[in-house]
Protein backbone atom coordinates (compact mmCIF):
# COMPACT_ATOMS: atom_id res chain seq x y z
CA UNK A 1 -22.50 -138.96 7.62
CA UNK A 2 -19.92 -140.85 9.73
CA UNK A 3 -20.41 -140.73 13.45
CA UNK A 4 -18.03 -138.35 15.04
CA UNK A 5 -15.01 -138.36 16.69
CA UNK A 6 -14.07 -136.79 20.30
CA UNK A 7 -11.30 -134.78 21.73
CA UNK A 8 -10.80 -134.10 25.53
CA UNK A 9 -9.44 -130.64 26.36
CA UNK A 10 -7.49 -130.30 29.79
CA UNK A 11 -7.58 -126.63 31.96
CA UNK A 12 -5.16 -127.10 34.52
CA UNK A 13 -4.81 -124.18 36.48
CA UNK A 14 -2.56 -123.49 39.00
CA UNK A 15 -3.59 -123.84 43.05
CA UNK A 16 -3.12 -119.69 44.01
CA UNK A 17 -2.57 -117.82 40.52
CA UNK A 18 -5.46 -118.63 38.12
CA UNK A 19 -3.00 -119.28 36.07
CA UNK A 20 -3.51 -121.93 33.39
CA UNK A 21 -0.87 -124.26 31.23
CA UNK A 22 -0.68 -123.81 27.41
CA UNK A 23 1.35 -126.25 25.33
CA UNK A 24 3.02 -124.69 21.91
CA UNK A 25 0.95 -126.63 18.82
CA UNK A 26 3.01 -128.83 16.67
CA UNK A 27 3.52 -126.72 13.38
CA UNK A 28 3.16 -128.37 9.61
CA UNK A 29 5.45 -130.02 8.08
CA UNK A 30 8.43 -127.22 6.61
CA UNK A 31 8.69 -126.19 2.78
CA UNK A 32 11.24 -128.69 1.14
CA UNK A 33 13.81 -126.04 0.90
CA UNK A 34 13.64 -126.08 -3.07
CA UNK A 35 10.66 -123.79 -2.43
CA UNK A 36 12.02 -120.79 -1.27
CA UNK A 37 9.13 -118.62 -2.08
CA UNK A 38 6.91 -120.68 0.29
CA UNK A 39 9.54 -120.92 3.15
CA UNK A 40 9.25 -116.84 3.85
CA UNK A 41 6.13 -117.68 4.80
CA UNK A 42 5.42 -119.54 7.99
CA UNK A 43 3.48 -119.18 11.02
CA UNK A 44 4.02 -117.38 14.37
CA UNK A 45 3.57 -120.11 17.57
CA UNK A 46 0.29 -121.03 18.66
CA UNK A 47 -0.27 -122.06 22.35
CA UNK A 48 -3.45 -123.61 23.07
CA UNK A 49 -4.94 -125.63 26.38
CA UNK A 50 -3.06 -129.38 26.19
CA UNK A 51 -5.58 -131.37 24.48
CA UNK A 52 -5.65 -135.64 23.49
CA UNK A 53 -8.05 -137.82 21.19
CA UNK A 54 -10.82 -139.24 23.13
CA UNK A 55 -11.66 -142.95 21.89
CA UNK A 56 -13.89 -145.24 23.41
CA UNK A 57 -12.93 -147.64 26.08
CA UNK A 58 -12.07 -150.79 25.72
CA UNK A 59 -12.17 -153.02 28.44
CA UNK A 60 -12.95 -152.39 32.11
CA UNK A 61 -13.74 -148.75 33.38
CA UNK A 62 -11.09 -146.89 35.04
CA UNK A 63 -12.86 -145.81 37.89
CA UNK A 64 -10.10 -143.92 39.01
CA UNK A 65 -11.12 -140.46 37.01
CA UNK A 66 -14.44 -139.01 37.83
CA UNK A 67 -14.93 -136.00 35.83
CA UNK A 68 -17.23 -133.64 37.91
CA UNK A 69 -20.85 -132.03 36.35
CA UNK A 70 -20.68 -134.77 33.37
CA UNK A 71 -24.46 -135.96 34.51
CA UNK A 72 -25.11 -132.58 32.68
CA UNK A 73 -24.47 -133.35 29.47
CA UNK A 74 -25.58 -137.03 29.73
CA UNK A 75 -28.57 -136.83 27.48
CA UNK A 76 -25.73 -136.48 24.81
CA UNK A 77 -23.00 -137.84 25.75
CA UNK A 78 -21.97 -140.82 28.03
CA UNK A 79 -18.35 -140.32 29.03
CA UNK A 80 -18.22 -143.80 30.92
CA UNK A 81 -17.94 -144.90 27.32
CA UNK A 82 -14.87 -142.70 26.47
CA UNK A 83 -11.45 -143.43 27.89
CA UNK A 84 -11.00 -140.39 29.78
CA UNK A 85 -7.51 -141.91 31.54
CA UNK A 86 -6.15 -142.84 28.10
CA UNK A 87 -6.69 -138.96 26.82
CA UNK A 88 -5.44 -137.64 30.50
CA UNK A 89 -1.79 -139.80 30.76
CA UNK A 90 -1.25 -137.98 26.70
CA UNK A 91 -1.95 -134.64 28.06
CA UNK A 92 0.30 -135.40 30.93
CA UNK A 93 2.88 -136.40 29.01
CA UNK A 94 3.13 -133.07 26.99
CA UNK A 95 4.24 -131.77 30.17
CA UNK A 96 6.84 -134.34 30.75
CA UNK A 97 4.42 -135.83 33.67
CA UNK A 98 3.88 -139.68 34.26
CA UNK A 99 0.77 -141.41 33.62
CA UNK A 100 -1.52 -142.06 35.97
CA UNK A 101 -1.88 -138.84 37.63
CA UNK A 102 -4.70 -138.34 39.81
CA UNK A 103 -6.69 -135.61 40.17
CA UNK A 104 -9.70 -133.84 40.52
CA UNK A 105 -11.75 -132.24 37.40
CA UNK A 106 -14.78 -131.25 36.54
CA UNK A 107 -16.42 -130.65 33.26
CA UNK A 108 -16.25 -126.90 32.05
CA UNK A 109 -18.41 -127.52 28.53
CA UNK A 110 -19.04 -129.74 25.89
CA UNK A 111 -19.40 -128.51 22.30
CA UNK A 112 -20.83 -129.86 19.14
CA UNK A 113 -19.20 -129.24 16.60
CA UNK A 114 -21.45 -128.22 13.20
CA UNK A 115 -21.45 -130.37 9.70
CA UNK A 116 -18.35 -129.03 7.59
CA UNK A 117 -18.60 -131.65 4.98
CA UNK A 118 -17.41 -135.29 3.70
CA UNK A 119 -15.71 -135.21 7.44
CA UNK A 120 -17.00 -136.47 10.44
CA UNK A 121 -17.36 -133.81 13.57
CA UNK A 122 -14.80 -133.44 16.25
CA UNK A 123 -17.16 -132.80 19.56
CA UNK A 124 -14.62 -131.55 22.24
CA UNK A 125 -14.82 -131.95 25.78
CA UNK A 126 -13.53 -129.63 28.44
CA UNK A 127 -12.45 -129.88 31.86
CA UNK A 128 -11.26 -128.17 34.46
CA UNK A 129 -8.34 -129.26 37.54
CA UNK A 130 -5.84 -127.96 39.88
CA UNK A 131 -2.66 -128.87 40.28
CA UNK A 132 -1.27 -129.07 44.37
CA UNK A 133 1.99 -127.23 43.58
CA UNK A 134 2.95 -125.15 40.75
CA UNK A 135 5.25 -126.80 37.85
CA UNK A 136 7.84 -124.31 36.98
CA UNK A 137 10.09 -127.41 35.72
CA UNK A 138 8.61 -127.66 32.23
CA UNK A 139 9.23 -128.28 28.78
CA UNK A 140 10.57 -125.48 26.87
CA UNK A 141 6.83 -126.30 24.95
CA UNK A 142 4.85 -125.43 27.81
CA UNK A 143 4.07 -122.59 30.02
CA UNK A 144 1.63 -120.89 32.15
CA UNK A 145 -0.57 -117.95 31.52
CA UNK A 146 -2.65 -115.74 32.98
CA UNK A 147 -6.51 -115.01 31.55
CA UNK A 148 -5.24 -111.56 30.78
CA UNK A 149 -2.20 -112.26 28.83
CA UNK A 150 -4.26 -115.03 26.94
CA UNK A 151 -6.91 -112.09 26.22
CA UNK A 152 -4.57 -109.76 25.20
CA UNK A 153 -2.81 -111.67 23.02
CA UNK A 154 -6.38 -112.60 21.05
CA UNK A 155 -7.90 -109.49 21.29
CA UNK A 156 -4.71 -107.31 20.51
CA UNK A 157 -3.18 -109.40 17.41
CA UNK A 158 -0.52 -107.92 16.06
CA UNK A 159 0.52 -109.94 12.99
CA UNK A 160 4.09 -112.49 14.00
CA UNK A 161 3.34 -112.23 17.55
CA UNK A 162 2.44 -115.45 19.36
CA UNK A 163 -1.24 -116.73 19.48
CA UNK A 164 -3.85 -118.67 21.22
CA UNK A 165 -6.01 -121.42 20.02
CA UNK A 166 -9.50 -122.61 19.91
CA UNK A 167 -9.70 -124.35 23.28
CA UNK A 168 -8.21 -122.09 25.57
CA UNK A 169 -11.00 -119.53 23.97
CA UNK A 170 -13.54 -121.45 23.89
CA UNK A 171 -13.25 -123.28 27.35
CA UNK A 172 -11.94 -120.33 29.69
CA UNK A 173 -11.86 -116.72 27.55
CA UNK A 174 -15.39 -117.01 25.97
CA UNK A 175 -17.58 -117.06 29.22
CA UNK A 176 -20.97 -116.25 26.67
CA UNK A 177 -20.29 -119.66 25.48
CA UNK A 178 -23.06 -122.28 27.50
CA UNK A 179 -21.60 -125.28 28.79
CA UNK A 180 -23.70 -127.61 27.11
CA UNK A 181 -23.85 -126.24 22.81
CA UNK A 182 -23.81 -127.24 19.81
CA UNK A 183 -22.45 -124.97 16.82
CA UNK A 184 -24.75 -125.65 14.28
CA UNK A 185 -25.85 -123.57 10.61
CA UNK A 186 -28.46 -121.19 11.26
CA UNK A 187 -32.14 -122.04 9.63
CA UNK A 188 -34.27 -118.88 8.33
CA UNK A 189 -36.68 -118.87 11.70
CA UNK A 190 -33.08 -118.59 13.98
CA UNK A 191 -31.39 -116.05 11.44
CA UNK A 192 -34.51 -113.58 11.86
CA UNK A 193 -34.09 -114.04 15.40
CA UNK A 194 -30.51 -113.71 15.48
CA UNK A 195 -30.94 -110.17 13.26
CA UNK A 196 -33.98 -109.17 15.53
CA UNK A 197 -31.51 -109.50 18.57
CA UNK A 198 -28.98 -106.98 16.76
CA UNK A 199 -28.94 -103.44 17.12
CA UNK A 200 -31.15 -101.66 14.51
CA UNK A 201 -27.76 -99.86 12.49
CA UNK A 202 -26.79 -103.07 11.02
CA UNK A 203 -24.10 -103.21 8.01
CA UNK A 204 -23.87 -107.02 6.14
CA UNK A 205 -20.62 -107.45 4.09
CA UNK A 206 -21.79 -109.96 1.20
CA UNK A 207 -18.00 -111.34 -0.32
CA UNK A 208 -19.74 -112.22 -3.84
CA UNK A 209 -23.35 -113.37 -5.21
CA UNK A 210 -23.24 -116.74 -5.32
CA UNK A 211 -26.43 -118.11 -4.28
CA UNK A 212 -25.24 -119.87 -0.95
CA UNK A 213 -23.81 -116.33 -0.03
CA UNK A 214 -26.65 -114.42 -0.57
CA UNK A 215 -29.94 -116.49 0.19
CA UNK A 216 -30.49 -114.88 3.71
CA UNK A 217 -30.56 -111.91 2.50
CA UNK A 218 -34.51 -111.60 1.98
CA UNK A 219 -35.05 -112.49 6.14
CA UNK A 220 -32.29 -109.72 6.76
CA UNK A 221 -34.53 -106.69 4.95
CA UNK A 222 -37.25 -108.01 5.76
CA UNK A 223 -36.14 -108.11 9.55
CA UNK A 224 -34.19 -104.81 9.14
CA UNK A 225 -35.10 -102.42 6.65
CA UNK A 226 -32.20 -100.23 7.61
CA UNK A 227 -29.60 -102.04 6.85
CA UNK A 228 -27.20 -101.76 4.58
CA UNK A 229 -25.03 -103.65 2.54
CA UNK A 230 -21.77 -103.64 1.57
CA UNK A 231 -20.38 -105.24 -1.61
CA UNK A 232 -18.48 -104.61 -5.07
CA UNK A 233 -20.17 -102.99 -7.62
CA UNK A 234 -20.01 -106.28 -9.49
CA UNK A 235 -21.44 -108.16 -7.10
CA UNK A 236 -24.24 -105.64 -6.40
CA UNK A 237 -25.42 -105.72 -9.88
CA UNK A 238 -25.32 -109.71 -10.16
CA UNK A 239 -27.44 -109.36 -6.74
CA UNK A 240 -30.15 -107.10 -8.40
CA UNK A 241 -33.05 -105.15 -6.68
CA UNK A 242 -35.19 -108.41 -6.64
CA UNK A 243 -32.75 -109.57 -4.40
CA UNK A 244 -32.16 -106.59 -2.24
CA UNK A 245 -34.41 -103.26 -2.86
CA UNK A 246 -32.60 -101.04 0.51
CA UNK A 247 -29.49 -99.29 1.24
CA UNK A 248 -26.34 -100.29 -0.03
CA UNK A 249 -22.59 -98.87 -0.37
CA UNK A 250 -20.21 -99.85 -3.11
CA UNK A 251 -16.67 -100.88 -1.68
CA UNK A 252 -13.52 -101.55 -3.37
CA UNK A 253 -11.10 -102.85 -0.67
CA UNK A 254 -9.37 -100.51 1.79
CA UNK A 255 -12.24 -99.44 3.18
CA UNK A 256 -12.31 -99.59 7.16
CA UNK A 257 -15.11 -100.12 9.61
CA UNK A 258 -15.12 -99.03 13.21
CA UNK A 259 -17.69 -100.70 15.53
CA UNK A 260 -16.89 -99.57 19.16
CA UNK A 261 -13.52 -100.38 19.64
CA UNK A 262 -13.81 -103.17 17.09
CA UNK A 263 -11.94 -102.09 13.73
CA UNK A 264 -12.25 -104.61 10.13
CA UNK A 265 -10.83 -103.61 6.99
CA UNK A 266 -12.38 -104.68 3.99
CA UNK A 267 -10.03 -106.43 0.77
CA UNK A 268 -10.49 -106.76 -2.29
CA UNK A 269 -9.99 -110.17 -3.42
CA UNK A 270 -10.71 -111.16 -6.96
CA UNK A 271 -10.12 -114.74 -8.21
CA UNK A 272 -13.45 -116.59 -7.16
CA UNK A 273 -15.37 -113.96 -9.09
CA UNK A 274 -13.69 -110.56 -10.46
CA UNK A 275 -15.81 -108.60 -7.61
CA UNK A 276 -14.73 -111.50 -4.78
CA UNK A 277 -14.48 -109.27 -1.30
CA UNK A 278 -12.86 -110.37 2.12
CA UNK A 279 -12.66 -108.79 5.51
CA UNK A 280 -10.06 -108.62 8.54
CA UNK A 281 -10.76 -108.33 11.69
CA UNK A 282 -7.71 -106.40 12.44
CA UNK A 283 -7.66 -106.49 16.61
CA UNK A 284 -7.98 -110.63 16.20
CA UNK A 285 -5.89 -109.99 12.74
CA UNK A 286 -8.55 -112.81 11.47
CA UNK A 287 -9.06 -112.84 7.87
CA UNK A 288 -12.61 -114.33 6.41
CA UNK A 289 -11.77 -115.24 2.93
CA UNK A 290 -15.14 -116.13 1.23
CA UNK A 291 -14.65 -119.13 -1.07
CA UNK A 292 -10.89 -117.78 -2.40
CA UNK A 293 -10.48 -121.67 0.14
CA UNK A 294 -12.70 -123.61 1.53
CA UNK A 295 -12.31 -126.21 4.10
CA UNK A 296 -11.92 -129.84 2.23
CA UNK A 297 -10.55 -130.11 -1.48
CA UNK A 298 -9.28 -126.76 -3.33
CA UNK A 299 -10.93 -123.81 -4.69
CA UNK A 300 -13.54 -123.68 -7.84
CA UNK A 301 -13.46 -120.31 -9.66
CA UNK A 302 -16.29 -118.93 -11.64
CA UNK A 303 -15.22 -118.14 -14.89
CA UNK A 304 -18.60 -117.25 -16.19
CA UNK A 305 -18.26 -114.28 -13.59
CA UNK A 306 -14.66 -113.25 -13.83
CA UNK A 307 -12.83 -115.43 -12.38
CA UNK A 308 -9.40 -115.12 -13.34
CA UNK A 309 -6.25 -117.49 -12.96
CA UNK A 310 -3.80 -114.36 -12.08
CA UNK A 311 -6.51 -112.66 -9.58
CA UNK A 312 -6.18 -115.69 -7.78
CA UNK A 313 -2.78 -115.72 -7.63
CA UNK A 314 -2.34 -112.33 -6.57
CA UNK A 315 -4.83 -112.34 -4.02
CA UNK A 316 -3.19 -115.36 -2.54
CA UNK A 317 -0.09 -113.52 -1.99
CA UNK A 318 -2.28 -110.34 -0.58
CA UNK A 319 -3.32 -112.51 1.74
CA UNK A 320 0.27 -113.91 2.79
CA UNK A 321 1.16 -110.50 2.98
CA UNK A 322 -1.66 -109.22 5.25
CA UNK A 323 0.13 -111.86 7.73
CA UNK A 324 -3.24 -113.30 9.44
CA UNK A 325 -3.15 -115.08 12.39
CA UNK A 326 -6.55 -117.19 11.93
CA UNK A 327 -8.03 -117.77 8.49
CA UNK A 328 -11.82 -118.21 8.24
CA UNK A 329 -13.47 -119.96 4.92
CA UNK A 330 -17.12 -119.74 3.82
CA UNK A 331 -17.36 -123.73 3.79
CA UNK A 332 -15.30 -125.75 6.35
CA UNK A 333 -13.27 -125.25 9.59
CA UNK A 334 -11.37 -122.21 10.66
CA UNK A 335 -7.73 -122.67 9.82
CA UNK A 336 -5.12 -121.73 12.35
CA UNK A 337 -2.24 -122.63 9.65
CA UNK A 338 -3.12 -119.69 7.77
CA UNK A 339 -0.07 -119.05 5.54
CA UNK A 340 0.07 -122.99 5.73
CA UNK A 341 -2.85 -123.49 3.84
CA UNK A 342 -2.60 -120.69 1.87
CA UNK A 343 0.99 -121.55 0.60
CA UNK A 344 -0.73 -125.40 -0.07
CA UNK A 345 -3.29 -123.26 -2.01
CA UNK A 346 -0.55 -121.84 -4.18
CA UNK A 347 1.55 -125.08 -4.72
CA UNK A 348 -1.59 -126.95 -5.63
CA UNK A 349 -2.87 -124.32 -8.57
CA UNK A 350 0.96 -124.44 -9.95
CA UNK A 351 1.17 -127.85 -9.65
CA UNK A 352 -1.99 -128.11 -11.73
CA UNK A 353 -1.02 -125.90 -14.08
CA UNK A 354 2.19 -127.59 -14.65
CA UNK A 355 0.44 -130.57 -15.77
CA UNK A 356 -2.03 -128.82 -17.90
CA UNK A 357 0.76 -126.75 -19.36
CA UNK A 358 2.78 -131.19 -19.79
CA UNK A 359 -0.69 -132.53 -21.14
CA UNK A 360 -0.55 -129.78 -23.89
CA UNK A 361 2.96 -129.94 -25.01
CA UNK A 362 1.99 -133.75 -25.59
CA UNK A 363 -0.48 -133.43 -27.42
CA UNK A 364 -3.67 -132.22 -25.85
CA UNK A 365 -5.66 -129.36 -28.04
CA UNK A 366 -9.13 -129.78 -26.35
CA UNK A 367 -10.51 -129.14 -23.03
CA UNK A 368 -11.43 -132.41 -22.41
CA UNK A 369 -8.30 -134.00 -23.02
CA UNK A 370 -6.91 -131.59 -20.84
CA UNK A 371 -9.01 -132.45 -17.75
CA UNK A 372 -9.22 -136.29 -18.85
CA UNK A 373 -5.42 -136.09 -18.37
CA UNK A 374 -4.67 -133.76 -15.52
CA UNK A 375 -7.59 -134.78 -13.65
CA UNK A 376 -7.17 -138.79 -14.42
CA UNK A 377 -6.94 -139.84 -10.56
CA UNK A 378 -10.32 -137.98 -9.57
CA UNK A 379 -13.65 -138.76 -9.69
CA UNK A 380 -15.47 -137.94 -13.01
CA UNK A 381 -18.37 -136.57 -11.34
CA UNK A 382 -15.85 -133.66 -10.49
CA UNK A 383 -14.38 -132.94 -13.90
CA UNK A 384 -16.97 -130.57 -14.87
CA UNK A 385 -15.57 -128.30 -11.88
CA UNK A 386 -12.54 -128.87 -12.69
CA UNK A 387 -12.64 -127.75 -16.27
CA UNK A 388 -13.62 -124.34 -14.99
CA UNK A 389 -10.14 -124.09 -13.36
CA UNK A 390 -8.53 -125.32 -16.65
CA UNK A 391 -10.30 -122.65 -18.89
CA UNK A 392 -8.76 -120.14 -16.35
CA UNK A 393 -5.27 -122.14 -16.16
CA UNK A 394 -5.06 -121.73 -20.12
CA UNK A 395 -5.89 -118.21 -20.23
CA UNK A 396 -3.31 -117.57 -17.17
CA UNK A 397 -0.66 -119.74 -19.41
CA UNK A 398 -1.99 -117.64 -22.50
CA UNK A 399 -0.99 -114.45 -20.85
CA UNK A 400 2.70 -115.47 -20.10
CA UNK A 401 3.13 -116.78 -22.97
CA UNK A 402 3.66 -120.30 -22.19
CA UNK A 403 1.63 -122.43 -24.71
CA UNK A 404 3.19 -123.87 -27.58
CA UNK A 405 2.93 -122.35 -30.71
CA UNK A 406 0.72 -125.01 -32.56
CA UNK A 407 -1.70 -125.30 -29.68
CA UNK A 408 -4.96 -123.22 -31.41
CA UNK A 409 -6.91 -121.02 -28.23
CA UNK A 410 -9.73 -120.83 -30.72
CA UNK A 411 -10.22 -124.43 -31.16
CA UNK A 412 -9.34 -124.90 -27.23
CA UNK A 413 -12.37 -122.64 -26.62
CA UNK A 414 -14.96 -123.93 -29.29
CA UNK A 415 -14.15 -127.55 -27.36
CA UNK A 416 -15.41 -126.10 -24.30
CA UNK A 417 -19.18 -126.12 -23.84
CA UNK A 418 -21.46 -128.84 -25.30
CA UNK A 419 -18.62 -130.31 -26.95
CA UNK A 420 -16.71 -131.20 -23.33
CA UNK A 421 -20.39 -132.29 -22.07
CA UNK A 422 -21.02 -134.83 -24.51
CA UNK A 423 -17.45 -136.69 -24.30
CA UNK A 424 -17.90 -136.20 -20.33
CA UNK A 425 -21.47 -137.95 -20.38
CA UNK A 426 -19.48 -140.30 -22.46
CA UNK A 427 -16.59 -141.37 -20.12
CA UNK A 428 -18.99 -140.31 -16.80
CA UNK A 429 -21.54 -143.31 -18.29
CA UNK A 430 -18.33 -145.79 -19.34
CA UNK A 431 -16.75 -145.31 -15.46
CA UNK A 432 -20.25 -146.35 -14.01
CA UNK A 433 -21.98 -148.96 -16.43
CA UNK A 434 -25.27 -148.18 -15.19
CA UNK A 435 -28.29 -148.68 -16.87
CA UNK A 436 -29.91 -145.55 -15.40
CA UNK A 437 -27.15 -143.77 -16.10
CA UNK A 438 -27.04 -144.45 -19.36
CA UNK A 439 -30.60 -143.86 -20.02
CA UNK A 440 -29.97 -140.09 -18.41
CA UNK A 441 -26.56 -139.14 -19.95
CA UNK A 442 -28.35 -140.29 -23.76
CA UNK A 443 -31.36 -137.98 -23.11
CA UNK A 444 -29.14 -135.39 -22.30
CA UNK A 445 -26.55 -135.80 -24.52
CA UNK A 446 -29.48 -135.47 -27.44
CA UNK A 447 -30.62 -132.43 -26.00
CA UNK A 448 -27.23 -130.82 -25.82
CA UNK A 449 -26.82 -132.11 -29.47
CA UNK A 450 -30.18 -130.93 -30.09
CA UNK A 451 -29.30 -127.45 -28.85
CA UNK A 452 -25.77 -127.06 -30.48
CA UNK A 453 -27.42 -127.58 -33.98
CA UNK A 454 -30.12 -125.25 -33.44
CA UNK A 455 -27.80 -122.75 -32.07
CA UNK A 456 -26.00 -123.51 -35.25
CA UNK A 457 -29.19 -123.09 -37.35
CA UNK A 458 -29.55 -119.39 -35.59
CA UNK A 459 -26.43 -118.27 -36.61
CA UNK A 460 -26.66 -119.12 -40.40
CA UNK A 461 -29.76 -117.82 -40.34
């Protein structure tokens, strides 16, 4: 895992108001304008606490910036190593000031952040200053805002209204939040303890049954007999009762939960798996997807467990629709670009089916040379994923009538299975030239051989 990287995180409030400055976030790059259906489709503004890279220093220490309380974190990190006046002159300049400023600040938290993936961590650091006088000369970018507008904008989300990021919540609106954490994944020992510290009435949305999804649920009856699970009927019966004996309730999107003055609404989302579920937290208007994205790369769906090509597609567009303001994957970051990403969800699966649709009008009658085609610029190791998308792909170009007429689905489909495994061994084994390799993919390739003919055997018998 590559070390990580640091970001600095600036509060500057003013001197009599509390008041704090927010900068407007630089958007994503615009639609070309070609794609109109993706240009309907943007983002409201999202203000967030001014914020710079943090890189080591080079050269002699700038003794000149003394950042209050940092002796408290020291066991972790050693800011004298960081160039904190490098990070300070970019936030500055957001707000049109010079470099250089001077200023007192002290060190509101520092936060860890957890292991998302192939991507190093981005551990933020924030502090806290006052300015002398108030700036009411600024950018058109920038502003100031009070605790309570910044709440009410977060906790009161109505869907195209502005919104408020990660560090102004997590350094001065989330006050539960220790100044010295790490966000980590939760082991079994800290998710019993984490259920035990919940009230007794406790309802756990499962979004489908893959294994990662579901493997906590033995600690969570055993912890809490009484509670009860929500899920789709087809994920409830790929869960079984050795999974999960206790209560649970069938739900088929539309469904809405009321927790105090907290209200989600449960969606149906098919595409991962035909009973894929997601939830919105409708007074953040945050949407937790499940794995319909995930937070590096693009989606696999499951087409053993009906995942379908036009689900997904439709679901995308649900999603667009529901207008969220922060998006929330099973695997990776949160994503405050929701309809971004989504939108780079839906250009990617078209793109890809564009070229599966190409490969096949030139030719191309077998999965394999499908994925060997579209799928030439990525790693081998990952064609075996990605020939569950094309199996879906060729279905979804089945359906609208798109493949040409001497392309033969039932010779596509008898291609798939063994028959893709052994010419994937094949050109997995030719891309690496190693011995060991070699030595595995034969052994396997005659027992996939081995079973294909005895399968064979069964059915003339």
């Amino acid at each position: 895992m590559a070390s990580p990287s640091y970001r600095l995180a600036a509060a500057i409030t003013a001197p009599s108001t509390g008041e704090f400055l927010v900068v407007r976030q630089p958007r994503p790059p615009s639609p070309p304008e070609e794609e109109e259906d993706y240009r309907r489709f943007v983002d409201s503004d999202l203000y967030d606490l001014p914020s710079a890279p943090l890189g080591p220093l080079e050269g002699a220490p700038r003794s000149e910036v003394a950042i209050g309380g940092a002796d408290s974190v020291a066991s972790r990190l050693d800011l004298s190593r960081l160039d904190v006046s490098a990070a300070l002159d970019q936030i500055f300049h957001q707000f049109g000031l010079p470099a250089g400023m001077s200023g007192e600040w002290r060190l509101l938290k520092y936060v860890e952040e957890a292991e998302f993936g192939p991507d190093a961590g981005i551990n933020t650091v924030y502090i806290v200053g006052s300015l002398e006088l108030r700036l009411d000369d600024l950018p058109e970018s920038c502003k100031w805002m009070s605790k309570e507008c910044a709440l009410r904008l977060l906790s009161e989300a109505k869907p195209g209204n502005d919104r408020i990021g990660q560090y102004a919540y997590i350094g001065l609106l989330n006050s539960e939040l220790s100044s010295n954490c790490t966000a980590s994944p939760a082991l079994p020992f800290q998710l019993a303890d984490l259920i035990d510290s919940l009230p007794k009435r406790l309802l756990v949305l499962v979004t489908h049954h893959h294994q990662d999804h579901i493997e906590g649920l033995s600690v969570v009856q055993r912890c809490n007999p009484n509670a009860v699970l929500l899920t789709h009927q087809s994920t409830m019966d790929r869960i079984g009762k050795g999974t999960w004996q206790i209560d649970y309730t069938s739900v088929t999107g539309g469904e809405k939960i009321c927790i105090g003055d907290q209200e989600l609404q449960v969606v149906f989302a098919p595409g991962h798996t035909d009973g894929h579920m997601g939830l919105l937290h409708v007074n953040t208007n945050t949407l937790v997807v499940g794995d319909h994205c995930v937070g590096h790369g693009s989606a696999t769906l499951d087409s053993r467990n009906g995942g379908n090509m036009k689900d997904y597609f439709e679901t995308t567009y649900k999603f667009l629709e529901l207008s969220p303001h922060v998006l929330i994957p099973m695997h990776g970051r949160i994503n405050l670009w929701p309809k971004y990403m989504l939108c780079g969800y839906l250009r990617n699966r078209r793109a890809r089916e564009a070229s599966i649709l190409h490969s096949i009008e030139n030719g191309a009658q077998t999965l394999f040379d499908i994925v060997s085609k579209t799928y030439s610029d990525v790693d081998r190791k990952l064609w075996i994923p990605a020939s569950f998308n094309v199996r879906l792909h060729v279905d979804h170009l089945n359906s609208l009538h798109k493949l040409p007429k001497d392309f033969s689905l039932e010779n596509f489909k008898e291609s798939c299975g063994v028959h893709f495994m052994l010419r994937w061994a094949v050109a997995y084994v030719h891309s690496r030239s190693s011995p060991a390799i070699l030595a595995a993919s034969a052994l396997a390739g005659g027992l996939a051989i081995a079973c294909a003919l005895r399968r064979n055997y069964c059915k003339q018998s």
